[in-house]
C-alpha atoms as a PDB file:
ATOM      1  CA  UNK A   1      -0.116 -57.431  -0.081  1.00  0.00           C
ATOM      2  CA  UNK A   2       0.459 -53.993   1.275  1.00  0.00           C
ATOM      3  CA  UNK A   3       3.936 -54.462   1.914  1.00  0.00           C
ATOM      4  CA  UNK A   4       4.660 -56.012  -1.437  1.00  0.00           C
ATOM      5  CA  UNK A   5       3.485 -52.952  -3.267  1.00  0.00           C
ATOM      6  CA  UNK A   6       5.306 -50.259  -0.930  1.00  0.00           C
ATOM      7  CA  UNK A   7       8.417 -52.385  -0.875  1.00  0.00           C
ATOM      8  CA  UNK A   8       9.825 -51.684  -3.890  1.00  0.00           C
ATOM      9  CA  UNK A   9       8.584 -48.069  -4.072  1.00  0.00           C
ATOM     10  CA  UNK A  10      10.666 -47.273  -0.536  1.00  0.00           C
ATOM     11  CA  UNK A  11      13.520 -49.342  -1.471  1.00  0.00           C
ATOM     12  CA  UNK A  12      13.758 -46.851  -4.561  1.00  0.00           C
ATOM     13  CA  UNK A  13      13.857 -43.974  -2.590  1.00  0.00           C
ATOM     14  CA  UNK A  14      16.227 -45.265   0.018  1.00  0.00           C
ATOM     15  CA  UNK A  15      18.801 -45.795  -2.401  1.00  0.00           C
ATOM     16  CA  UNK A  16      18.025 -42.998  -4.891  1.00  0.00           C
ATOM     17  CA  UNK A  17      16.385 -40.076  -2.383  1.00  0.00           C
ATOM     18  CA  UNK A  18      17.456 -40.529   1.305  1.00  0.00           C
ATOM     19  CA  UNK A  19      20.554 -42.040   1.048  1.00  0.00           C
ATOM     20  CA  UNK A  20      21.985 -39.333  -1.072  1.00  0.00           C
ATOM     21  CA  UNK A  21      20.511 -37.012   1.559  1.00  0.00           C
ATOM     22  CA  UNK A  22      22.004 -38.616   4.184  1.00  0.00           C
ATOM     23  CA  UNK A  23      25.669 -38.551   2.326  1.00  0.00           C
ATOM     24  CA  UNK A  24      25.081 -35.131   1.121  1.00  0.00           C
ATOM     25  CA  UNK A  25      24.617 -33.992   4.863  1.00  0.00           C
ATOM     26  CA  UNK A  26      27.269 -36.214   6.484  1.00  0.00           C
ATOM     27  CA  UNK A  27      29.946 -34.442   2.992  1.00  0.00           C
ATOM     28  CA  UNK A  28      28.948 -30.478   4.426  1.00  0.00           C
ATOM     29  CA  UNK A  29      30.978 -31.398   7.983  1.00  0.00           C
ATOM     30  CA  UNK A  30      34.316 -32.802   5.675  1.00  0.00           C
ATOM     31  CA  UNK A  31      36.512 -30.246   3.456  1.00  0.00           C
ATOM     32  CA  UNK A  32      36.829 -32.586   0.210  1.00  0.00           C
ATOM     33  CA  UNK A  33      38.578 -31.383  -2.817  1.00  0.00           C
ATOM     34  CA  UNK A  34      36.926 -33.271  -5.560  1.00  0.00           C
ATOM     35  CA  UNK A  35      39.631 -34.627  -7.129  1.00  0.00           C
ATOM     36  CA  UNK A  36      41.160 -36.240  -4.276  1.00  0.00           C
ATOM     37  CA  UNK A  37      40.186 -39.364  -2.991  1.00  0.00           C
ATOM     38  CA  UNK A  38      40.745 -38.469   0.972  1.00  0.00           C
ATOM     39  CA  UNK A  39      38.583 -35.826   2.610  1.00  0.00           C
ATOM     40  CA  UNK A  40      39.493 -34.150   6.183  1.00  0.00           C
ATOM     41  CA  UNK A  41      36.602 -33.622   9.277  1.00  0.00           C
ATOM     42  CA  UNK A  42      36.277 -29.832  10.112  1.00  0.00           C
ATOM     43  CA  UNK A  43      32.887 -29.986  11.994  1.00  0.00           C
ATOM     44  CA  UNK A  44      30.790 -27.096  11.948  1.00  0.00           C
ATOM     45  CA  UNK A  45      33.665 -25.132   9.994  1.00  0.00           C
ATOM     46  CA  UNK A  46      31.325 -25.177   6.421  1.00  0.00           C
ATOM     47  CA  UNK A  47      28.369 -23.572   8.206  1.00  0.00           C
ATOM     48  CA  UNK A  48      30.158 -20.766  10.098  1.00  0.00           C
ATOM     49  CA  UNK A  49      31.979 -20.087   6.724  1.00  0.00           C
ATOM     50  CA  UNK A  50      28.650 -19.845   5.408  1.00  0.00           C
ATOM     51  CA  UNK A  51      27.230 -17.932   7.565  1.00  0.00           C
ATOM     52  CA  UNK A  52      30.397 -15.344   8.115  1.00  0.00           C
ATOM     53  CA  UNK A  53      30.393 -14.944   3.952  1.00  0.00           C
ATOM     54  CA  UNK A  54      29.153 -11.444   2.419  1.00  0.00           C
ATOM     55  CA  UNK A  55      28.338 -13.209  -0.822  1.00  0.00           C
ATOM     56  CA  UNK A  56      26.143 -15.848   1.293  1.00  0.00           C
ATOM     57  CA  UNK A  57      23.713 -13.122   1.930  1.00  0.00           C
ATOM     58  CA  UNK A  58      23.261 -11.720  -1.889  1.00  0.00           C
ATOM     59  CA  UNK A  59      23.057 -15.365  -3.379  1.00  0.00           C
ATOM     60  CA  UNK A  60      20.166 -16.331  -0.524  1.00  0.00           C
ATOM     61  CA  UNK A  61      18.364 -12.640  -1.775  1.00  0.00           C
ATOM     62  CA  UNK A  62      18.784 -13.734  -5.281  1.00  0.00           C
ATOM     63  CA  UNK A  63      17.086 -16.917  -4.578  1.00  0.00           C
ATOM     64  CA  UNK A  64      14.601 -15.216  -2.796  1.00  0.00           C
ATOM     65  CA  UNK A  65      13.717 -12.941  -5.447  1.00  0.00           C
ATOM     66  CA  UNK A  66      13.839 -15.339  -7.908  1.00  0.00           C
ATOM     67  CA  UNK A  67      11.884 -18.260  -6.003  1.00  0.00           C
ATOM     68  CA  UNK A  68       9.167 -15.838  -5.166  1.00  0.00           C
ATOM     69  CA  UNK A  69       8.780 -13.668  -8.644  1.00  0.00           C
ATOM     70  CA  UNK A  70       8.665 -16.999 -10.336  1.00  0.00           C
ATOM     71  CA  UNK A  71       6.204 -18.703  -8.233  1.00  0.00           C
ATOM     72  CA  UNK A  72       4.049 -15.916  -8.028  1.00  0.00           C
ATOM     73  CA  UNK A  73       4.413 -14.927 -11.861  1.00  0.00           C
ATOM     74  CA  UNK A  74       3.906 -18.356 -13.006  1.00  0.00           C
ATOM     75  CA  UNK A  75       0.666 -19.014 -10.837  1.00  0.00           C
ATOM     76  CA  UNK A  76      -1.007 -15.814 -11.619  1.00  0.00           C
ATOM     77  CA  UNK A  77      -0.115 -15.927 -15.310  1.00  0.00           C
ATOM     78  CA  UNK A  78      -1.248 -19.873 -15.357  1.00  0.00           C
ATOM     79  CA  UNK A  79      -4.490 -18.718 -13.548  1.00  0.00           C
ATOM     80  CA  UNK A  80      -5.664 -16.181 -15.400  1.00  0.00           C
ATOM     81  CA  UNK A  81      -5.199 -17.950 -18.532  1.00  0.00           C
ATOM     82  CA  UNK A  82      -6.812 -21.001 -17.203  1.00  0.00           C
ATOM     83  CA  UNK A  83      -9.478 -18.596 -16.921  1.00  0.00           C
ATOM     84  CA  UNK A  84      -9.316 -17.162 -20.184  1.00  0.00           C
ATOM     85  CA  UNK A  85      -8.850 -20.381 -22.246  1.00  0.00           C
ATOM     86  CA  UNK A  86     -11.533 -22.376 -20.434  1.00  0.00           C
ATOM     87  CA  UNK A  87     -14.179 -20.311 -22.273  1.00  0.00           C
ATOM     88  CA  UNK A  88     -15.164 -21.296 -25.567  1.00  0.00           C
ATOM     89  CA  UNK A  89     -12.864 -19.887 -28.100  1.00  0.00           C
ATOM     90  CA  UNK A  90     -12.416 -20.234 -31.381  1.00  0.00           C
ATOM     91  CA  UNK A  91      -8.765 -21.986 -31.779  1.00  0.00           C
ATOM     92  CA  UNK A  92      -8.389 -22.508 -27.666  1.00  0.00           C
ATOM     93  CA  UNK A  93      -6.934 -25.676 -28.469  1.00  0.00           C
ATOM     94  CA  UNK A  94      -3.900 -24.689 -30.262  1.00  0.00           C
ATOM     95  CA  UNK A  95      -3.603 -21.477 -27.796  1.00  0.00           C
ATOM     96  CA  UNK A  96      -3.664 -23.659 -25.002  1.00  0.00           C
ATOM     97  CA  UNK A  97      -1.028 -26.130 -26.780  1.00  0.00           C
ATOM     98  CA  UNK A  98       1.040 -23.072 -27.463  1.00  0.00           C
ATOM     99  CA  UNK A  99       1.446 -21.861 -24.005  1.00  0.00           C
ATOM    100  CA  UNK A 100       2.015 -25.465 -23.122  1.00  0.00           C
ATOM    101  CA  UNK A 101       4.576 -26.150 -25.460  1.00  0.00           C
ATOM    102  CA  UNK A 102       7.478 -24.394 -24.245  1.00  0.00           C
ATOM    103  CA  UNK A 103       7.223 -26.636 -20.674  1.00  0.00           C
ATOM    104  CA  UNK A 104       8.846 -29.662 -22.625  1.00  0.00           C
ATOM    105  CA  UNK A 105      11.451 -27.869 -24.402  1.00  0.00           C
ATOM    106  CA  UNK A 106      14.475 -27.998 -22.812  1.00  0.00           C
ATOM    107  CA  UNK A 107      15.761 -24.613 -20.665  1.00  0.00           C
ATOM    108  CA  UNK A 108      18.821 -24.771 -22.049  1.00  0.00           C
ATOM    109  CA  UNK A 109      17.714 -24.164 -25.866  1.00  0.00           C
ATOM    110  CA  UNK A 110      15.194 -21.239 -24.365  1.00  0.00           C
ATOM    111  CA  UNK A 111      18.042 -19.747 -22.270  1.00  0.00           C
ATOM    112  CA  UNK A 112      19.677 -19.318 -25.768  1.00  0.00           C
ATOM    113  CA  UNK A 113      16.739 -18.321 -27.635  1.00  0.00           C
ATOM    114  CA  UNK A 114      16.159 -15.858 -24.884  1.00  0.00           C
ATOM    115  CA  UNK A 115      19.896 -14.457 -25.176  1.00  0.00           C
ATOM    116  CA  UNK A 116      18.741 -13.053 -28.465  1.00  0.00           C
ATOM    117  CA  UNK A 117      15.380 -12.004 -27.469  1.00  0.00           C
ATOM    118  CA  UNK A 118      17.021  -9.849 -24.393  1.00  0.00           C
ATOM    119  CA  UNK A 119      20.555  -8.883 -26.700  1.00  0.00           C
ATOM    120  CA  UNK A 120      20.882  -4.792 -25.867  1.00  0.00           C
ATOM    121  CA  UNK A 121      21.679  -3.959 -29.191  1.00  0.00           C
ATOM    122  CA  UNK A 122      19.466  -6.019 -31.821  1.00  0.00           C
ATOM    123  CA  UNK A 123      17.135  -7.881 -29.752  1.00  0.00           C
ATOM    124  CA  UNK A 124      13.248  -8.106 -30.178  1.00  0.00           C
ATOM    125  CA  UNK A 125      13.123  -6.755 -26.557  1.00  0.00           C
ATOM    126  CA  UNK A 126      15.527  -3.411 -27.335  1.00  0.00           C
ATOM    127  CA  UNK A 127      13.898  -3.253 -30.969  1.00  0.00           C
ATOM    128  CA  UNK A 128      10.204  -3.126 -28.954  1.00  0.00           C
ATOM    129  CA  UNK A 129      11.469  -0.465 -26.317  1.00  0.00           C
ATOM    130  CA  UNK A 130      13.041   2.103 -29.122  1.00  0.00           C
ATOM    131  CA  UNK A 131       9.925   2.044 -31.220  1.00  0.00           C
ATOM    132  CA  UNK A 132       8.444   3.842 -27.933  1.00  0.00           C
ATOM    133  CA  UNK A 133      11.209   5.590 -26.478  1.00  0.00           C
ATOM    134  CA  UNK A 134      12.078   3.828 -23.472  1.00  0.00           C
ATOM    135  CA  UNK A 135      15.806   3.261 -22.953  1.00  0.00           C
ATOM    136  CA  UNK A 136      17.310  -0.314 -23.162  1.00  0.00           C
ATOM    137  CA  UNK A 137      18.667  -1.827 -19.851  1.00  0.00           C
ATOM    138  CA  UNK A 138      21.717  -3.567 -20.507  1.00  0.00           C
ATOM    139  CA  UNK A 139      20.707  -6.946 -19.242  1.00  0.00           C
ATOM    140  CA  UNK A 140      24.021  -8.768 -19.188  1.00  0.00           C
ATOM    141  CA  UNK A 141      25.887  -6.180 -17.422  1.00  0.00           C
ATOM    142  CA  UNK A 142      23.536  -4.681 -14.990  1.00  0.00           C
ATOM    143  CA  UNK A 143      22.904  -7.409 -12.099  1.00  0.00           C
ATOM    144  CA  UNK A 144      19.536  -6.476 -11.237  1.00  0.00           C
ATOM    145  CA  UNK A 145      18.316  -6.693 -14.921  1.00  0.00           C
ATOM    146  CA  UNK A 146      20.355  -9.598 -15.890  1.00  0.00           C
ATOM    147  CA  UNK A 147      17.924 -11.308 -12.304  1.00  0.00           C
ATOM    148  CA  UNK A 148      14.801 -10.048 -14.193  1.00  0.00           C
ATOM    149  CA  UNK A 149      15.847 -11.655 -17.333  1.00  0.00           C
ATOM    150  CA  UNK A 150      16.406 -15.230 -16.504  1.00  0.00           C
ATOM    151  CA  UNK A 151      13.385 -14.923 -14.461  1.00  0.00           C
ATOM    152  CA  UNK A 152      11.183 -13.684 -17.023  1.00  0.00           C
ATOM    153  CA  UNK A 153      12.669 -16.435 -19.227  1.00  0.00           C
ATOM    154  CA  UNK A 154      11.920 -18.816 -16.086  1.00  0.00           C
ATOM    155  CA  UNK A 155       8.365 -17.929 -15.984  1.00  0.00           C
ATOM    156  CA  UNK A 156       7.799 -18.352 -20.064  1.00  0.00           C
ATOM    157  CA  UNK A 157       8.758 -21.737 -19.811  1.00  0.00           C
ATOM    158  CA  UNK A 158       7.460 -22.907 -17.179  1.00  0.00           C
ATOM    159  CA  UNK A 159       4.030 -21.090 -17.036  1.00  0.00           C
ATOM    160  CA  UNK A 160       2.361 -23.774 -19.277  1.00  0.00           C
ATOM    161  CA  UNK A 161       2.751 -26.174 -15.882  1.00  0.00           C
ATOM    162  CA  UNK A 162       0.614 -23.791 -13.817  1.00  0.00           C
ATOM    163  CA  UNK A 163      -1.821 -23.047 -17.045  1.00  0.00           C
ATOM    164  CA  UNK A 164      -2.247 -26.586 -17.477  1.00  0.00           C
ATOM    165  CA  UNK A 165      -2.867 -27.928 -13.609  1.00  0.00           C
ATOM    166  CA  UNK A 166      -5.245 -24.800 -13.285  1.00  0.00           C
ATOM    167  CA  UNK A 167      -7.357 -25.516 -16.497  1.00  0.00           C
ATOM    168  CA  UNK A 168      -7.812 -28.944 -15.073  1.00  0.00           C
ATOM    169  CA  UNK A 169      -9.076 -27.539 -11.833  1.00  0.00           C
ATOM    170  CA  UNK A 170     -11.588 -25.853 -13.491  1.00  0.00           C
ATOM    171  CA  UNK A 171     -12.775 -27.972 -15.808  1.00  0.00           C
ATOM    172  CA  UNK A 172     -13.440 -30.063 -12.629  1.00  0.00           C
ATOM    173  CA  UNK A 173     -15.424 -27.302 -10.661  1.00  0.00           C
ATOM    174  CA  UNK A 174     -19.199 -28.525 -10.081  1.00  0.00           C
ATOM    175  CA  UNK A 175     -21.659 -26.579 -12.463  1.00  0.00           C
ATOM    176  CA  UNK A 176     -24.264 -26.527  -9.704  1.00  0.00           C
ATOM    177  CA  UNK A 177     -22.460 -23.899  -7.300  1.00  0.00           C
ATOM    178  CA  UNK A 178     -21.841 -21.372 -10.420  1.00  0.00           C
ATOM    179  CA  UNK A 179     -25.796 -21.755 -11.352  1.00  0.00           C
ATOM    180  CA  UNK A 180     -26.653 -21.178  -7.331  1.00  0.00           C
ATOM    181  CA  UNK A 181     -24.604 -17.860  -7.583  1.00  0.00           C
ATOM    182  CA  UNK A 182     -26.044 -16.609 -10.862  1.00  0.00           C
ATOM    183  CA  UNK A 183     -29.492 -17.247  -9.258  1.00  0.00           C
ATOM    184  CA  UNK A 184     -28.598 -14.784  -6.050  1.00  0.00           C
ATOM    185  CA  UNK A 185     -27.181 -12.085  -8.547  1.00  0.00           C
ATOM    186  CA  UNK A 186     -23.398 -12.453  -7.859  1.00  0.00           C
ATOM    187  CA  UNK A 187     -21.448 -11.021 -11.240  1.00  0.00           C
ATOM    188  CA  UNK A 188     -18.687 -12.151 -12.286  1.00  0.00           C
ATOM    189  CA  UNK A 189     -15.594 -10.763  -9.905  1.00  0.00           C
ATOM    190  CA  UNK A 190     -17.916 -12.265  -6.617  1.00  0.00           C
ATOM    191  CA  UNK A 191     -18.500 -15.527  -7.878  1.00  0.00           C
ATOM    192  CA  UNK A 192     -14.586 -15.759  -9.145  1.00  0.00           C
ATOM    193  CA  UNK A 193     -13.962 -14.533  -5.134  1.00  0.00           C
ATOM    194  CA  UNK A 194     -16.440 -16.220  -3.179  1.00  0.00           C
ATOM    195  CA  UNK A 195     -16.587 -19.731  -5.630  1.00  0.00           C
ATOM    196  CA  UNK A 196     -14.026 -20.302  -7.946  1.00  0.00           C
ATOM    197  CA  UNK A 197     -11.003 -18.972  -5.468  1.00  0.00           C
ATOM    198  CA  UNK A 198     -12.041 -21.607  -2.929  1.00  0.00           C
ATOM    199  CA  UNK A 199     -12.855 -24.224  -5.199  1.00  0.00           C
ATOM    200  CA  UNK A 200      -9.022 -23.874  -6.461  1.00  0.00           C
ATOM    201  CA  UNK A 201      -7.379 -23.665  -3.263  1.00  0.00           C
ATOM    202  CA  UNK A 202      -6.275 -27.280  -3.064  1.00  0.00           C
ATOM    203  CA  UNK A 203      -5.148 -27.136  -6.307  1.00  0.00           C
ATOM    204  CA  UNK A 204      -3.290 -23.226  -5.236  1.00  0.00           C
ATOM    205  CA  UNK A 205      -1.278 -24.941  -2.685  1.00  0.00           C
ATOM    206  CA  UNK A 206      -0.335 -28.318  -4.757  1.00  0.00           C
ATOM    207  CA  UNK A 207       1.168 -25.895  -7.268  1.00  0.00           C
ATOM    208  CA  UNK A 208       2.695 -23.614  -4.985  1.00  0.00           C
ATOM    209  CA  UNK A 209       5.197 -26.175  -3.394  1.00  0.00           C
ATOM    210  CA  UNK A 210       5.988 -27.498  -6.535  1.00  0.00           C
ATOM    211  CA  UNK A 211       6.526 -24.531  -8.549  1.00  0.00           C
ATOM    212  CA  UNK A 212       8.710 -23.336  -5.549  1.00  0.00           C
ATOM    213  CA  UNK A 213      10.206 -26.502  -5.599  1.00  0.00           C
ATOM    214  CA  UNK A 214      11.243 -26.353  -9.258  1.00  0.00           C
ATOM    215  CA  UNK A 215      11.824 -22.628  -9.516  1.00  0.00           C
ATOM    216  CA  UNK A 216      14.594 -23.574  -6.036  1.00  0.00           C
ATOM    217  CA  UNK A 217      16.340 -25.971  -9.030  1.00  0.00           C
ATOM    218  CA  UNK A 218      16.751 -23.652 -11.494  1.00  0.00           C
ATOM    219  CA  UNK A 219      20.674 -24.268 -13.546  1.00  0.00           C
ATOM    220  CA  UNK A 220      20.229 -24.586 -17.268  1.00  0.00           C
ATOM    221  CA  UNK A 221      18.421 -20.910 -17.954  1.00  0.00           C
ATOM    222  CA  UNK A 222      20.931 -19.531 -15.470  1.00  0.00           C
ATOM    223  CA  UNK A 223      24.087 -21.406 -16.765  1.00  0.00           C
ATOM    224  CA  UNK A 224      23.274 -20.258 -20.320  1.00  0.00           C
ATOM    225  CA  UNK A 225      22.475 -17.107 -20.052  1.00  0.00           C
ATOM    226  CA  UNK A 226      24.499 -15.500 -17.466  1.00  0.00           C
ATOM    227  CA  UNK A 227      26.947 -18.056 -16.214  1.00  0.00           C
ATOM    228  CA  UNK A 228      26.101 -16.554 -12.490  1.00  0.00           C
ATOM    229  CA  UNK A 229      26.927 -13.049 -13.259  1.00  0.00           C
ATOM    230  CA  UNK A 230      27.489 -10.464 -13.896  1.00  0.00           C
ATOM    231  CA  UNK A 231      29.990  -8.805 -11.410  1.00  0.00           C
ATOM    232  CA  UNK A 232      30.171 -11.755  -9.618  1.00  0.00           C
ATOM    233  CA  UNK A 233      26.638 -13.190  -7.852  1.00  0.00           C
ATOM    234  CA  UNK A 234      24.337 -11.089 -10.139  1.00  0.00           C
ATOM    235  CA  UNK A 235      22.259 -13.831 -10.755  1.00  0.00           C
ATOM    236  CA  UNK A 236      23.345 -16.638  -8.679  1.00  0.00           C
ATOM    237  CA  UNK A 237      21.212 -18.783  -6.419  1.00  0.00           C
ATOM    238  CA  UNK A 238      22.006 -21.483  -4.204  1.00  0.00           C
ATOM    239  CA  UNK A 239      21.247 -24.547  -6.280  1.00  0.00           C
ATOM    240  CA  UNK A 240      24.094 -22.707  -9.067  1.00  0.00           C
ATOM    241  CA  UNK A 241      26.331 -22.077  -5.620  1.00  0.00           C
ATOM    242  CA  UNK A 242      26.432 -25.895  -5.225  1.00  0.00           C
ATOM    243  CA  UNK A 243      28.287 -26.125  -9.026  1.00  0.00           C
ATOM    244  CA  UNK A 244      30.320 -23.197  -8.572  1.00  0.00           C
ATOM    245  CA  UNK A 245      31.783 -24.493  -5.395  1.00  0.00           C
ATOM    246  CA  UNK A 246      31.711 -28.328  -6.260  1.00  0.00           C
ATOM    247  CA  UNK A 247      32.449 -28.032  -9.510  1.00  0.00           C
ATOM    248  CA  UNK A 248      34.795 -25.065 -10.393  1.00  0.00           C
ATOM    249  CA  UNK A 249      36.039 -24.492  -7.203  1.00  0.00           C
ATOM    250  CA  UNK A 250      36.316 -27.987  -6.411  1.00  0.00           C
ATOM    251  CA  UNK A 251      34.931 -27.283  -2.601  1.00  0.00           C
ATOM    252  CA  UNK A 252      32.439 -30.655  -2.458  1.00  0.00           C
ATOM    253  CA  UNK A 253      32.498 -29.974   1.474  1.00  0.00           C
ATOM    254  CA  UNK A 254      31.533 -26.590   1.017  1.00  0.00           C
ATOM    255  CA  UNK A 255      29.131 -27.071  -1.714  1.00  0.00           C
ATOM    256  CA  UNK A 256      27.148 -29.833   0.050  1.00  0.00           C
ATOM    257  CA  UNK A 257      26.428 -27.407   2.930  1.00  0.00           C
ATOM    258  CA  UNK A 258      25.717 -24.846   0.785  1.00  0.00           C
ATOM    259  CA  UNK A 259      22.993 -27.885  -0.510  1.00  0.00           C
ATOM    260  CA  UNK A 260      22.113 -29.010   3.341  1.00  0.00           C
ATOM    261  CA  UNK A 261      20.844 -25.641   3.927  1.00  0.00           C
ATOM    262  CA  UNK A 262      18.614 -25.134   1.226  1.00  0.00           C
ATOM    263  CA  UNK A 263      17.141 -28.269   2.012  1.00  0.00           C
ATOM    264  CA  UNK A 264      16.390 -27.448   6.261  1.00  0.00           C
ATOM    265  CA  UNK A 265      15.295 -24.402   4.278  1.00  0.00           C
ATOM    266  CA  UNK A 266      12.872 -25.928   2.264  1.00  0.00           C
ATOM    267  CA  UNK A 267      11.649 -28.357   4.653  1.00  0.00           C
ATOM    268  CA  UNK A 268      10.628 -25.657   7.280  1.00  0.00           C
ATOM    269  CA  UNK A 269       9.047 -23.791   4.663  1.00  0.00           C
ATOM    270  CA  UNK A 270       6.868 -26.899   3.057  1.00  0.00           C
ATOM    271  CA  UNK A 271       6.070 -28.027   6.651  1.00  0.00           C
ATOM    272  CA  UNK A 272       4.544 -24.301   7.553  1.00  0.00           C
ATOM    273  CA  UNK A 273       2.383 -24.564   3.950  1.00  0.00           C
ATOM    274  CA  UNK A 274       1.334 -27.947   5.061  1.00  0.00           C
ATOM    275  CA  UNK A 275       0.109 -26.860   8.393  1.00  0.00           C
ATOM    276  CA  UNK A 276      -1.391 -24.214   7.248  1.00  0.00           C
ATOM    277  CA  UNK A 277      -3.290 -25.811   4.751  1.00  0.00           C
ATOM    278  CA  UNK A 278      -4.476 -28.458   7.350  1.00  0.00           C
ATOM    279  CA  UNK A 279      -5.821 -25.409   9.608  1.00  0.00           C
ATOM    280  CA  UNK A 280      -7.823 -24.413   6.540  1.00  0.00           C
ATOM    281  CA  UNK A 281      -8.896 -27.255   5.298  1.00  0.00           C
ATOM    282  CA  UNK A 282     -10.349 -28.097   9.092  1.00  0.00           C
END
């Protein structure tokens, strides 16, 4: 019985999951023009390319900026109003459906929306900043602010995940341990430190390895809004370093290593959250 109910599950991922892995890995030691069907064995060749680039090194500190503003962003903004919109509000319901809502639209019509909304000369963004005299940052030509905007359009959309898996949480949390800390006099900030904190942890490190997960697969908001740039890798990550070098600059060898790294990447990082988890949780 066991086996005829895992079965069909690992067969799925065998053909959709690990054996694209296992191709993907076994592409980064070939140099393959996409459009030809023969491909040539150079070895190690991708990864010392990789590794030798100067534009390696500013798309993996784009990625890490990115990765860890929007996990961060996203989780604290989620939490805290979790917090807010599990008390008993007048209207929570559509306030909590409005900061869900923009989760299921797709990032490609918010990375347009968001052009607008960030546009230097009639945008809401530059209209706010000259009403109080703050200079407007050219987002689309400045690298560093054109980062900051797709990842402030990043964490709009997808902070209703992190809202929503949080609210859950504490909807869940036993009423018993809140009324044993109201009894000993603990206000507000020491029962959300000492009880609610811990009570969420579990739910804390589900979210962060899949908000880092997602956040790692960002293309559409990027794509849209600033194609990569500007002046060259402004705002490009790894996962939009696989197109570029598959895709435009037909490199499929390259691209896949590009790929295999951020995956050995990803897996050292998840195993180290794991084990550290498991050293808590004991």
């Amino acid at each position: 019985m066991f086996l005829a109910l895992v079965l069909p599950n690992l067969a799925l991922l065998g053909v959709f999951v690990y054996r694209p892995l296992i191709d993907n890995i076994r592409l980064s030691f070939f140099d393959w023009n996409i459009s030809s069907p023969t491909s040539t064995f150079i070895g190690w060749s991708n990864y010392i390319e990789w590794w030798n680039r100067a534009d390696s090194w500013a798309v993996v500190q784009n990625t890490v900026i990115f990765t860890v503003a929007a996990v961060v962003g996203s989780m604290v903004l989620g939490l805290a109003l979790a917090l807010l919109l599990d008390q008993h509000l007048v209207g929570r319901g559509i306030v909590r459906s409005a900061v869900f809502a923009p989760f299921v639209i797709a990032g490609a019509a918010i990375g347009v929306a968001f052009q607008f909304i960030f546009d230097p000369r009639f945008g809401m963004i530059s209209a706010l900043l000259t009403m109080v005299g703050l200079p407007v940052p050219n987002f689309y030509q400045d690298p560093d602010w054109a980062l900051f905007m797709v990842t402030v359009t990043y964490i709009w959309k997808n902070l209703g995940y992190s809202f929503v898996i949080y609210l859950a949480a504490l909807q869940a949390k036993p009423a018993e341990l809140y009324e044993a800390a109201e009894m000993d006099g603990a206000g507000r900030w020491a029962t959300f430190r000492s009880v609610t904190l811990p009570l969420l942890r579990p739910t804390t490190f589900f979210l962060s390895i899949t908000v880092m997960l997602n956040s790692l697969q960002v293309f559409d908001i990027i794509y849209v809004m600033t194609r990569g740039g500007p002046q060259g890798n402004g705002t490009t990550t790894m996962v939009f370093q696989v197109y570029q070098e598959t895709f435009q600059n037909f490199r499929a060898g390259y691209g896949a290593t590009v790929a295999t790294i951020m995956f050995l990447v990803l897996l050292v990082i998840t195993a180290v959250q794991v084990r550290v988890m498991d050293r808590r949780t004991t």
